[in-house]
Protein backbone atom coordinates (compact mmCIF):
# COMPACT_ATOMS: atom_id res chain seq x y z
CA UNK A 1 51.13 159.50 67.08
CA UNK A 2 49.49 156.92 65.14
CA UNK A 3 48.79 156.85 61.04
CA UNK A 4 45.61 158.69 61.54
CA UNK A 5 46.99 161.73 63.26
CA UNK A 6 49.92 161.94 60.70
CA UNK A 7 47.44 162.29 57.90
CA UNK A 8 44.95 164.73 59.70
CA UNK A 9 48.37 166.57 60.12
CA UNK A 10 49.57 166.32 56.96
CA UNK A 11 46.27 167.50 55.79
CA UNK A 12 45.65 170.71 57.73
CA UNK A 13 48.89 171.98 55.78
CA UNK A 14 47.63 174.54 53.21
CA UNK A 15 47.21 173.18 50.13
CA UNK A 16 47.95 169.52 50.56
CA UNK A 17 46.01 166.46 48.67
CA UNK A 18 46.22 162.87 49.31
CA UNK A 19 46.09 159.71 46.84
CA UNK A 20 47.01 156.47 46.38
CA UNK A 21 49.07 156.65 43.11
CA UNK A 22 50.95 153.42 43.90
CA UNK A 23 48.87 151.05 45.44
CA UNK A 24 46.34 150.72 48.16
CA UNK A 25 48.52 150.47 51.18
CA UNK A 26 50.83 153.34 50.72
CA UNK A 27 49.08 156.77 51.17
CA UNK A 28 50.39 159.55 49.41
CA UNK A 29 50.67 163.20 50.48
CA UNK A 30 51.28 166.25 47.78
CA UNK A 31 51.08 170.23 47.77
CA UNK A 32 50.38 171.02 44.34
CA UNK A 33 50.81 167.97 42.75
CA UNK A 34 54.66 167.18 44.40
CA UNK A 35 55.12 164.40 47.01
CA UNK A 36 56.04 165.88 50.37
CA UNK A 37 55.45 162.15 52.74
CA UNK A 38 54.30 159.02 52.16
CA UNK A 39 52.96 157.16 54.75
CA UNK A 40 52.55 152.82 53.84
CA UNK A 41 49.27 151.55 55.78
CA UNK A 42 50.26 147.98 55.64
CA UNK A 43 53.62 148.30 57.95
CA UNK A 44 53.57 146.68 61.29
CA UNK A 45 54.85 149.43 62.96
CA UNK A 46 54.23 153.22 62.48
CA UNK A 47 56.10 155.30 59.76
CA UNK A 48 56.22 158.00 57.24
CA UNK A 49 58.85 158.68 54.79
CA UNK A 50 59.73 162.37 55.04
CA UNK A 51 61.45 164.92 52.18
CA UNK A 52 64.63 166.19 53.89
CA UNK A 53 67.67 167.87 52.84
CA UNK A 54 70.71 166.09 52.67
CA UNK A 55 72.92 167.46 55.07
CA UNK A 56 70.21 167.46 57.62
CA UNK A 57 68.99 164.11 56.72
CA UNK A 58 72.61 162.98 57.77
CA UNK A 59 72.48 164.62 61.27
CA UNK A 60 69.17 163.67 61.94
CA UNK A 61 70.48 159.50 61.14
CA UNK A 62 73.30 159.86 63.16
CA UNK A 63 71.35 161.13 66.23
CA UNK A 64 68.11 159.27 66.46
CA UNK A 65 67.97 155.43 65.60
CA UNK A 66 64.35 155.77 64.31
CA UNK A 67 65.04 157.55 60.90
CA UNK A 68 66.53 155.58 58.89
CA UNK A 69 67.07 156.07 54.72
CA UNK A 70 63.48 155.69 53.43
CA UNK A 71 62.67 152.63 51.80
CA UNK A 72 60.83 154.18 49.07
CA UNK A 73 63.56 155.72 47.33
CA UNK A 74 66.98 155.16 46.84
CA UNK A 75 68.00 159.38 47.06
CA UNK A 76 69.45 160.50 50.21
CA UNK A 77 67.47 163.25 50.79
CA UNK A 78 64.15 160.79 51.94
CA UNK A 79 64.06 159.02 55.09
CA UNK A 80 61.99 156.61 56.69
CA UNK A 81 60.65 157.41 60.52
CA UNK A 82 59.80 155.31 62.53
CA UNK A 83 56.94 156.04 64.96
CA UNK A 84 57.92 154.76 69.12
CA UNK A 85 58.52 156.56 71.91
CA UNK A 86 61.78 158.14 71.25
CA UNK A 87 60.07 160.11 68.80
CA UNK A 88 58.02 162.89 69.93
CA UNK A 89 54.40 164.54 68.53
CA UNK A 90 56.72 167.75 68.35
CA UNK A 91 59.66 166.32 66.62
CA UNK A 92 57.42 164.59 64.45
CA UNK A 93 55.32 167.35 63.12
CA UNK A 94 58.61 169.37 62.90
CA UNK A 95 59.55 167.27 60.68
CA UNK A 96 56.80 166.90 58.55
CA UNK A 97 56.19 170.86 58.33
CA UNK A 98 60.15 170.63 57.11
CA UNK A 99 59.40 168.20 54.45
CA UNK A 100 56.31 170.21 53.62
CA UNK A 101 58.50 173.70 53.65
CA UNK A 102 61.36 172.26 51.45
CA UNK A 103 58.64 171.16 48.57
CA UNK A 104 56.36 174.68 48.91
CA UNK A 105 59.87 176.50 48.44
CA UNK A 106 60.99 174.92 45.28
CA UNK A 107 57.36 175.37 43.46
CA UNK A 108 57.55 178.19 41.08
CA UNK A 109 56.66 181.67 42.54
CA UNK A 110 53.61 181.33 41.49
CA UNK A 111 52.50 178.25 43.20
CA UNK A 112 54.19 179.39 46.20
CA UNK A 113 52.17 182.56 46.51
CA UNK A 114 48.86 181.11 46.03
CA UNK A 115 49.98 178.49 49.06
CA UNK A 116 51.44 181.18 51.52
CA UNK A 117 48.41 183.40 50.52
């Protein structure tokens, strides 16, 4: 999956923007306004840093040598993956809907019900 197909997946989430609040290299993906990945366009290889909860985050480290604690942020509930081979289009967009779930579910009610329609 390269950085193009992360973003057009990113994007045909319901509700979600993109920006580049930071600079010009590191794309940034909300729903309603809160950051849910953020993918750096000036890497050499392939990754997006992903919103996980912590206990998962922990399993998912331990198993698979291509998420790693995102650089971006020094809370252990963001981590960094890596896009190879070991890392399938599956995983990967299971992840990302996770990241996307976790940030949808802690916008007030409100919010939430104009996303889930």
């Amino acid at each position: 999956m390269n950085i193009e197909e992360l973003r057009e997946y990113c994007l045909s989430l319901k509700g979600v923007t993109e920006s580049f609040p930071f600079d010009e290299v590191t794309l940034v993906l909300k729903v309603q306004g809160k950051m849910f990945a953020l993918i750096p366009l000036d890497n050499v290889e392939t990754q997006i840093a992903l919103k996980c909860d912590p206990e998962r985050a922990i399993i998912l480290r331990e198993e698979y040598s291509a998420i790693v604690p995102a650089w971006h942020f020094n809370k252990k509930h963001w981590n960094s993956v890596f896009i190879h081979p070991s890392i399938s289009k599956d995983f990967l967009c299971e992840l990302i809907k996770h990241s996307y779930t976790l940030v949808v579910n802690g916008l007030p009610r409100k919010l939430r019900e104009e996303i889930n329609g």
